[in-house]
Protein backbone atom coordinates (compact mmCIF):
# COMPACT_ATOMS: atom_id res chain seq x y z
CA UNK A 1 256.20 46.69 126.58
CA UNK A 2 253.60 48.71 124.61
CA UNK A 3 250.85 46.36 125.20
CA UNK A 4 251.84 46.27 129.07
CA UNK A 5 251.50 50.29 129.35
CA UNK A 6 248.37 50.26 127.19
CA UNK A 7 247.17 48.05 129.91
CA UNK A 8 245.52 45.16 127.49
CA UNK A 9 247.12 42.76 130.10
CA UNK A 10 245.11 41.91 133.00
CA UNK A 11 247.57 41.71 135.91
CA UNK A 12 246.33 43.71 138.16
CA UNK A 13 244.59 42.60 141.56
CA UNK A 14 241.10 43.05 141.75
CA UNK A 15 240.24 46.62 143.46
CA UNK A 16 237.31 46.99 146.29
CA UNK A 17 235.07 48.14 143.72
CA UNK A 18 235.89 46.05 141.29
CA UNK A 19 234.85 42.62 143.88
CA UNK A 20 231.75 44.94 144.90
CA UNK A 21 230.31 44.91 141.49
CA UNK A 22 231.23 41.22 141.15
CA UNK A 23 228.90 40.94 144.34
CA UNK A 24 226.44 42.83 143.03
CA UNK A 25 226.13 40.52 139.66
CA UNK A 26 226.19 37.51 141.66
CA UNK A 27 229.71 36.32 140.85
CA UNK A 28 230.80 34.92 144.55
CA UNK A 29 233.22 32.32 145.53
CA UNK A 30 231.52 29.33 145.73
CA UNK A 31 232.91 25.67 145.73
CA UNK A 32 230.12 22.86 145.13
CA UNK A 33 233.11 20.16 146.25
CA UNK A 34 232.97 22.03 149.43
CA UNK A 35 228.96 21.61 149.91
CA UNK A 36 229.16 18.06 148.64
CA UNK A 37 231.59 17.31 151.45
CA UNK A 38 229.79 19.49 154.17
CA UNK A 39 226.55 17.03 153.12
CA UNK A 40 227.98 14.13 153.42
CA UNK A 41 229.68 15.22 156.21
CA UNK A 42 226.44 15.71 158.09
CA UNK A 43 224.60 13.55 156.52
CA UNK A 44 227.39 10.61 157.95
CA UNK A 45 227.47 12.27 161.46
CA UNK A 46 223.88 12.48 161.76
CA UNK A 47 223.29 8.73 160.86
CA UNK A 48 225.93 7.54 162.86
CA UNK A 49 224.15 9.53 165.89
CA UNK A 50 220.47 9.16 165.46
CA UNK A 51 220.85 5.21 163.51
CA UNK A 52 219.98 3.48 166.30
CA UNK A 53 216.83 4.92 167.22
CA UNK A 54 215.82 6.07 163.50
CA UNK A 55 215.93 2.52 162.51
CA UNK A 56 214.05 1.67 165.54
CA UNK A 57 211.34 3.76 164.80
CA UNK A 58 211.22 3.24 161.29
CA UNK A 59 210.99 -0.24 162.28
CA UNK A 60 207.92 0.55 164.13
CA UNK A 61 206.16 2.31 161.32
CA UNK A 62 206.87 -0.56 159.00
CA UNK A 63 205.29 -3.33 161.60
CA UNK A 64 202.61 -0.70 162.41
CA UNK A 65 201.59 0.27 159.28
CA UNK A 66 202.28 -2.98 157.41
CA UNK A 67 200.01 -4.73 159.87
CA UNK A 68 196.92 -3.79 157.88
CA UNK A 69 193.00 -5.49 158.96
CA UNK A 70 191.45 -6.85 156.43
CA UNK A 71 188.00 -5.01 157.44
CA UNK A 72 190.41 -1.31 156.71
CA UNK A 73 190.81 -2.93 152.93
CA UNK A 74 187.40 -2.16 151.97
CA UNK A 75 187.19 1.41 153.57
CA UNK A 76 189.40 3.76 151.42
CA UNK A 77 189.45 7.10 152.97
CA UNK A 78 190.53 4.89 156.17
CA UNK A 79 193.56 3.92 154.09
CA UNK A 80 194.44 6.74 152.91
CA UNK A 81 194.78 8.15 156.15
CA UNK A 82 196.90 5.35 157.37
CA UNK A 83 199.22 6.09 154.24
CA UNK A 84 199.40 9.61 155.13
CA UNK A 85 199.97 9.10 158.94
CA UNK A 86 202.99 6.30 157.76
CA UNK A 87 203.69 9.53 155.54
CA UNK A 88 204.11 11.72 158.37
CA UNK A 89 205.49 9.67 160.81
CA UNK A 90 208.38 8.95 158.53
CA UNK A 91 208.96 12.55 157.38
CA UNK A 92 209.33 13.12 161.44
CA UNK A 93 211.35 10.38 161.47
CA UNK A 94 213.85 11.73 159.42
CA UNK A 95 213.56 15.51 160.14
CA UNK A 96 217.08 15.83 162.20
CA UNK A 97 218.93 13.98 159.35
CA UNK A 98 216.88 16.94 156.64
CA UNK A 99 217.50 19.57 159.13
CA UNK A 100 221.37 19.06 159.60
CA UNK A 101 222.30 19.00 155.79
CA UNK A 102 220.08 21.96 155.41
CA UNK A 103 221.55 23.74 158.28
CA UNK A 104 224.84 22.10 156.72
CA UNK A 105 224.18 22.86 153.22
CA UNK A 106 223.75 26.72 154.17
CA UNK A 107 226.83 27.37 156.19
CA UNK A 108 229.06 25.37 153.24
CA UNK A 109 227.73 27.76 150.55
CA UNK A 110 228.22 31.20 152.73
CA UNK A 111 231.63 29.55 154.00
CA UNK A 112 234.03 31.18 150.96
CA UNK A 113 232.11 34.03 149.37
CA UNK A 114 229.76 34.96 152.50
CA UNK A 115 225.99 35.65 152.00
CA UNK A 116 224.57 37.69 148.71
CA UNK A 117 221.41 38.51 147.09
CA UNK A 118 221.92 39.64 143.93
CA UNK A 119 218.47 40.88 141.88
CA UNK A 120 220.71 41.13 138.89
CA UNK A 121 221.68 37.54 138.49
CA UNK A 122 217.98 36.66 138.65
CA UNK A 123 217.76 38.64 135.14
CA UNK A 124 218.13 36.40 132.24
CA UNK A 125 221.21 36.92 130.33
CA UNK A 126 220.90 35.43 127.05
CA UNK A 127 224.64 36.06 126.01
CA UNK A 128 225.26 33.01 127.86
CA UNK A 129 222.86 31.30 125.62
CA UNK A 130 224.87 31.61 122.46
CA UNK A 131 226.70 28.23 121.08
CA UNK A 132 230.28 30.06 120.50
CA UNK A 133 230.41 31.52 123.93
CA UNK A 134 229.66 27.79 125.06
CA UNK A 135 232.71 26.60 123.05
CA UNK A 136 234.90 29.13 124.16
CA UNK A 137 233.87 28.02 128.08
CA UNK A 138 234.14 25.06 127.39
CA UNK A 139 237.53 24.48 126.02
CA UNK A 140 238.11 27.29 128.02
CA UNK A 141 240.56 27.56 131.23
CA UNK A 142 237.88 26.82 133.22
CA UNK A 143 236.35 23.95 130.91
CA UNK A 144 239.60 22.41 131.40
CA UNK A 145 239.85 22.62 135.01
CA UNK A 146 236.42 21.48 135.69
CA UNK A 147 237.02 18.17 133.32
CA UNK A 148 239.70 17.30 135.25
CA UNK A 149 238.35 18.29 138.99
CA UNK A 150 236.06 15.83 137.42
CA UNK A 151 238.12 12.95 136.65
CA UNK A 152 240.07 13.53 139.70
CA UNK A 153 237.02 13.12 141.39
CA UNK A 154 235.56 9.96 139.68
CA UNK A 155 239.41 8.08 140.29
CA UNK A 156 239.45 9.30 144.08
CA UNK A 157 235.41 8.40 144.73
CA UNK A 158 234.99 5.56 142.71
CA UNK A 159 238.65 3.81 144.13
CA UNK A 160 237.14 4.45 147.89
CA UNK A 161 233.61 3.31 146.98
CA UNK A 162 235.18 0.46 145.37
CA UNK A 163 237.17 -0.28 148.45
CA UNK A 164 234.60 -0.11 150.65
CA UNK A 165 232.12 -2.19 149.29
CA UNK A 166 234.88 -4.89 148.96
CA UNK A 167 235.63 -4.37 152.78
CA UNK A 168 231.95 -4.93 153.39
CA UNK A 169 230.61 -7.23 151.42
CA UNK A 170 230.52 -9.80 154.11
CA UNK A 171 228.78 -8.12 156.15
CA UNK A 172 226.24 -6.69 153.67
CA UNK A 173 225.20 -10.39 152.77
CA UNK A 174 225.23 -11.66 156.44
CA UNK A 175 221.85 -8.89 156.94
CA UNK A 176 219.77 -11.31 155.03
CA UNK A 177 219.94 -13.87 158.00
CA UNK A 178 219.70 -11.61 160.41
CA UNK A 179 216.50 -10.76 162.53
CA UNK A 180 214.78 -7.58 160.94
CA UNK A 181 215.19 -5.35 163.77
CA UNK A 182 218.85 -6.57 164.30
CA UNK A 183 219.64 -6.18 160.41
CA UNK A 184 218.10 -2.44 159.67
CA UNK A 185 220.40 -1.48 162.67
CA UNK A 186 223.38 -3.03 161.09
CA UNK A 187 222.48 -1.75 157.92
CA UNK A 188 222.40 1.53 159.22
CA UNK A 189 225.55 1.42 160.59
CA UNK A 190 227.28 0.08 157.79
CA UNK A 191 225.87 2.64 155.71
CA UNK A 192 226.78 5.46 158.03
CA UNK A 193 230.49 4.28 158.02
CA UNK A 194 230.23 4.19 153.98
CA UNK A 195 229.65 7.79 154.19
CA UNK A 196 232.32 8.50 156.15
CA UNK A 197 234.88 6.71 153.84
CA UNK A 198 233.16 8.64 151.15
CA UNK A 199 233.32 12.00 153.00
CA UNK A 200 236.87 11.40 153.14
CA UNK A 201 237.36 10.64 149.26
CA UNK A 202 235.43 14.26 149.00
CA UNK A 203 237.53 15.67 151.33
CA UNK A 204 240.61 15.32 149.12
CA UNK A 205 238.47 16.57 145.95
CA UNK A 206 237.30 19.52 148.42
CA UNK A 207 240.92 20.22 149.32
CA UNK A 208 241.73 20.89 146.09
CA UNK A 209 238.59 22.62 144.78
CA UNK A 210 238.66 25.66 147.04
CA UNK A 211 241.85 26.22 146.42
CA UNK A 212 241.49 25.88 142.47
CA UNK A 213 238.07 27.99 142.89
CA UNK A 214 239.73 30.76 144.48
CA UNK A 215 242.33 31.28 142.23
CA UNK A 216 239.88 31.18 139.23
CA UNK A 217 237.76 34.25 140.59
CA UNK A 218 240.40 36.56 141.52
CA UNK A 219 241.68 35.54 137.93
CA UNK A 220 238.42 36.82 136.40
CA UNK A 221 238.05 39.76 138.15
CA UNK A 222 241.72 40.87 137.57
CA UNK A 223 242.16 44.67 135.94
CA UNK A 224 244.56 46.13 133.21
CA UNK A 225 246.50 48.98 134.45
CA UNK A 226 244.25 51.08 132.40
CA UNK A 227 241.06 49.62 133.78
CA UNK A 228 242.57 50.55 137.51
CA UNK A 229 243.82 54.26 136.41
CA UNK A 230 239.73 54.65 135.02
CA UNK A 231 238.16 53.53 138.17
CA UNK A 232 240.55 55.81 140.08
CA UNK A 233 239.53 58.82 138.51
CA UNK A 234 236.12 58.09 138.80
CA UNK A 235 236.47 57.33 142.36
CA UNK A 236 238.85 60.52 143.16
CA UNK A 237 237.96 62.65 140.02
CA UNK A 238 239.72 64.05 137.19
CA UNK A 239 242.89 66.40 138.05
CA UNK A 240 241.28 69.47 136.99
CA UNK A 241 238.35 69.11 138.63
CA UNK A 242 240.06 68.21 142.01
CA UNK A 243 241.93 71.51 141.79
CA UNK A 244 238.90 73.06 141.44
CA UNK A 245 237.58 71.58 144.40
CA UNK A 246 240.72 72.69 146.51
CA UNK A 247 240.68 76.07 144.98
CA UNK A 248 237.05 76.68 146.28
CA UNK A 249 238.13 75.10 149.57
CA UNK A 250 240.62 77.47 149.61
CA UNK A 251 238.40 80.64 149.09
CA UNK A 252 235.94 79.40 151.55
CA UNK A 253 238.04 79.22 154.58
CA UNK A 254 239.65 82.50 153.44
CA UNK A 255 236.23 84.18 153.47
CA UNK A 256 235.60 82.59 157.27
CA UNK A 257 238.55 83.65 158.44
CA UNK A 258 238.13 87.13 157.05
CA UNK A 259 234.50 87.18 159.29
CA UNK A 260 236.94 86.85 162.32
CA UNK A 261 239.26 89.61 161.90
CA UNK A 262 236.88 92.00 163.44
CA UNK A 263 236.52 89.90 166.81
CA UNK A 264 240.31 89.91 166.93
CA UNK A 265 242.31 91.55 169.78
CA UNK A 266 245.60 92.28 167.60
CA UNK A 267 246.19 92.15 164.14
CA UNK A 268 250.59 91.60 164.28
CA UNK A 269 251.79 93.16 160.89
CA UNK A 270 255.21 92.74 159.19
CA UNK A 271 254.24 95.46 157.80
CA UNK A 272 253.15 94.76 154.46
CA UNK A 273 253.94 90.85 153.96
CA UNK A 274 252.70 88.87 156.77
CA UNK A 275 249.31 89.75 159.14
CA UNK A 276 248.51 87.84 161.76
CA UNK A 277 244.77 88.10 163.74
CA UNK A 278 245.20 86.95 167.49
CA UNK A 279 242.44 86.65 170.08
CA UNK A 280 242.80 86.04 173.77
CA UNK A 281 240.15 85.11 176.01
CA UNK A 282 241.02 83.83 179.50
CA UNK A 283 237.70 82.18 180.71
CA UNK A 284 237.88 80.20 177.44
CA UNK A 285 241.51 79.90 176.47
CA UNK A 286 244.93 78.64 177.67
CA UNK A 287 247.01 80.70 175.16
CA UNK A 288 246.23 83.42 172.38
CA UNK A 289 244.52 81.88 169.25
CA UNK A 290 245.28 82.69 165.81
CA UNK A 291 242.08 83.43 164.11
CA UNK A 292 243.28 84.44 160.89
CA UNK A 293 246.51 85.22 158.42
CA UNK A 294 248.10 85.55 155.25
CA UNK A 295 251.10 87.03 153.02
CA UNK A 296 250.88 89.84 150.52
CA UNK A 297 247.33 90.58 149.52
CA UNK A 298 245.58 88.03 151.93
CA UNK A 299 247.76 89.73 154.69
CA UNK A 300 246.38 93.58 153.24
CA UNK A 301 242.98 92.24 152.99
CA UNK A 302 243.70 91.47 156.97
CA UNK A 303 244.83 94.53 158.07
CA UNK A 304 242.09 96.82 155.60
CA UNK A 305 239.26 94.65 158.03
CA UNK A 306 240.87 95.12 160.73
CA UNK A 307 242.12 99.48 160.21
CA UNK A 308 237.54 99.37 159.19
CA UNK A 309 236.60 97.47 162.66
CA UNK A 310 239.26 99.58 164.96
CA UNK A 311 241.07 96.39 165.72
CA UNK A 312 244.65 97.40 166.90
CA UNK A 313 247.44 97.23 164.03
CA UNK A 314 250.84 96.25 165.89
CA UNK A 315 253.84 96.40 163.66
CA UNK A 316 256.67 94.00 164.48
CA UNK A 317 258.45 91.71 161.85
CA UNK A 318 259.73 88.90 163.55
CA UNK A 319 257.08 88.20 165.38
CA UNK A 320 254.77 88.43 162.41
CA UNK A 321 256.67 86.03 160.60
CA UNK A 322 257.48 83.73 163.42
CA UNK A 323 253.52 83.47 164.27
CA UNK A 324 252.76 82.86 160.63
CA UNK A 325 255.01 80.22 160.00
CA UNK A 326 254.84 78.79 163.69
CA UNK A 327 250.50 78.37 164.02
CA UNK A 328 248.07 76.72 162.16
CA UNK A 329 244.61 78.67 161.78
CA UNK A 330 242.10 78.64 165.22
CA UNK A 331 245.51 77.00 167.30
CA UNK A 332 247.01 78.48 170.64
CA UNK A 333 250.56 80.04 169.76
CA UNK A 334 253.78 77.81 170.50
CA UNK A 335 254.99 78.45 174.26
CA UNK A 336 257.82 80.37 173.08
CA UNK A 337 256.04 83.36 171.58
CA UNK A 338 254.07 83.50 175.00
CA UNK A 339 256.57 86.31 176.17
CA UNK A 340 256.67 88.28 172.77
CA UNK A 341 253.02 88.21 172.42
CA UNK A 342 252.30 88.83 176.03
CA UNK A 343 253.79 91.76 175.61
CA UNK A 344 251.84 93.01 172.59
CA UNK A 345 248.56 92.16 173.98
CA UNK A 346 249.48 93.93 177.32
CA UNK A 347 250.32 96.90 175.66
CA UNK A 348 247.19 96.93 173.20
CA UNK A 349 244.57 95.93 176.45
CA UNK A 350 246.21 99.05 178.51
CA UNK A 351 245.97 102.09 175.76
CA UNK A 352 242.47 100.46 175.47
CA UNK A 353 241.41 101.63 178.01
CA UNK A 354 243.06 105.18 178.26
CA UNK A 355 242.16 107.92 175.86
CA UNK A 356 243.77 108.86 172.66
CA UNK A 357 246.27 111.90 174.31
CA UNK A 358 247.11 109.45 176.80
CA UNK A 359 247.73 106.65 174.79
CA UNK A 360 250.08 108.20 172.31
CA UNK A 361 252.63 108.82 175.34
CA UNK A 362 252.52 105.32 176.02
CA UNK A 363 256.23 103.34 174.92
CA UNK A 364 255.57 100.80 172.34
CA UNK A 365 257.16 97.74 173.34
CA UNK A 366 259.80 95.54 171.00
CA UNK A 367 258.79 92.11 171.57
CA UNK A 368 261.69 89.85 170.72
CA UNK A 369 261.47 86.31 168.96
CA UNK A 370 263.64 83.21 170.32
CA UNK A 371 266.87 82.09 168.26
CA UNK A 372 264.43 79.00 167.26
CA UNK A 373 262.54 81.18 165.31
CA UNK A 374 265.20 82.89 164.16
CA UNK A 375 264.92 80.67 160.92
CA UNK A 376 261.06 80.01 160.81
């Protein structure tokens, strides 16, 4: 139990980070069973398609090229150009069977892990050149497995090559009586179906190497709990420094929402405990907006900005409270203050307009708050 919480055990799955460095050292899932197959695969498919006419035109080089005057003996430059037009004519020859397993080769390897270049695998790392780390890979878990992936792979292989040669051994001796052009057509096609036995012996040792590779590299990447609690608080930050951050979030939007107060229509008061800032603007708005508020000395601060700007101070409790605890900062107000602050901002818009004699005669209303705010 203590060596579980001090988190020496890795048994924790790999984090995003964690597989991104991986990526960036050049440790991808790769399976080289999986690129053998994919080879032979194409290499099989592509015989099979093109053998006819490949051994045709090989066939034609051979007689063409083969067929040598005796006058061309003497001349040397003129054979060396025939040897490197036999050269070239081969190489084209052979170009879709080159350009399928390279095509093939690419897509196998990029299959598991996807495409990476990684600078810092290119950098030599001579830890791997020492004798005991060696040893310890090689009678290793993964020494083991490799040994017998290898084994595995000789039995399955070498029992289908076996099979197949005994399955064509007739017909592998019969070429030698057979017209040329006849028996490199034959031959083609026998080896073409040899590869496609053999692609199916590597198909079995494929089957079980991806799996097998894929359990080895989220093995080596796996974390200790202690290892995962680091890289969170590098990624999120220490506690401390976080409440930091929140507490100078905090004080920032304060000090915005104090700049508003003095474009605000109303400032509704409790009187002392809660402030609230409204604006209204028709043109612009489908209900009053709460610019700012606050309790105890954010709610003085509101109504000291607002008493120095001549924005209206209305004092009435319930609604105070009820638009505190009811709107978030910069929303409309909930439909069922409409009424209560309707009448506020009615009032405060008419004495407006009227001068001070006048305006002192004018009733204050009482705007009342819904039972289901009662609570709020």
């Amino acid at each position: 139990m203590a060596e579980s919480e001090s988190g020496g055990e890795k048994t924790e799955e790999p984090t995003a980070k964690r597989l991104q460095q991986a990526r960036e050292r050049g440790q991808v899932l790769r399976s080289r069973e999986l690129v053998n197959f994919a080879t032979m695969v194409g290499g099989s498919a592509t015989l099979i398609a093109v053998g006819g006419s490949l051994a045709a035109r090989m066939s034609h080089i051979m007689r063409s090229f083969l067929s040598v005057d005796p006058e061309r003996l003497r001349d040397t430059a003129s054979m060396t150009a025939s040897l490197g037009e036999a050269a070239t004519s081969s190489v084209l020859a052979l170009l879709p069977i080159f350009g399928s397993l390279t095509v093939l080769v690419v897509l196998a390897s990029v299959a598991l892990g996807g495409w990476n270049f990684s600078p810092e695998a290119m950098i030599p790392n001579f830890a791997r050149m020492s004798p005991l780390a060696g040893l310890g890979r090689l009678f290793g878990f993964h020494g083991v497995s490799e040994l017998g992936k290898a084994l595995l792979k000789c039995a399955v292989v070498g029992g289908v090559c076996a099979g197949v040669v005994s399955w064509m051994f007739k017909d592998v001796m019969a070429l030698g009586h057979m017209p040329l052009h006849a028996a490199v057509g034959h031959g083609a096609s026998l080896l073409g179906w040899s590869f496609v036995w053999l692609c199916a012996s590597l198909a079995v040792v494929a089957a079980i190497d991806v799996p097998l590779q894929m359990f080895q590299y989220n093995r080596n990447l796996k974390m200790t709990r202690q290892e995962v609690r680091d890289e969170s608080k590098e990624s999120d930050g220490r506690p401390e420094t976080k409440q930091r951050i929140r507490q100078m979030q905090q004080q920032l939007a304060r000090r915005r929402m104090m700049h508003k107060v003095p474009t605000a229509d109303v400032v509704i008061v409790n009187p002392t405990h809660f402030a609230v800032a409204l604006k209204y603007d028709p043109k612009n708005m489908g209900a009053p907006r709460v610019l700012a508020k606050g309790v105890d000395l954010v709610a003085a601060n509101i109504r000291r900005i607002a008493e120095e700007h001549r924005v209206p101070v209305f004092e009435a409790p319930k609604l105070a409270r009820a638009l505190y605890k009811s709107t978030d900062l910069n929303k409309e107000i909930p439909a069922g203050l409409y009424v209560a602050v309707a009448q506020v901002l009615s009032y405060v818009f008419r004495v407006r307009t009227l001068n001070p004699t006048i305006a002192a005669r004018v009733a204050r209303p009482n705007p009342t708050v819904g039972d289901e705010y009662a609570d709020v």
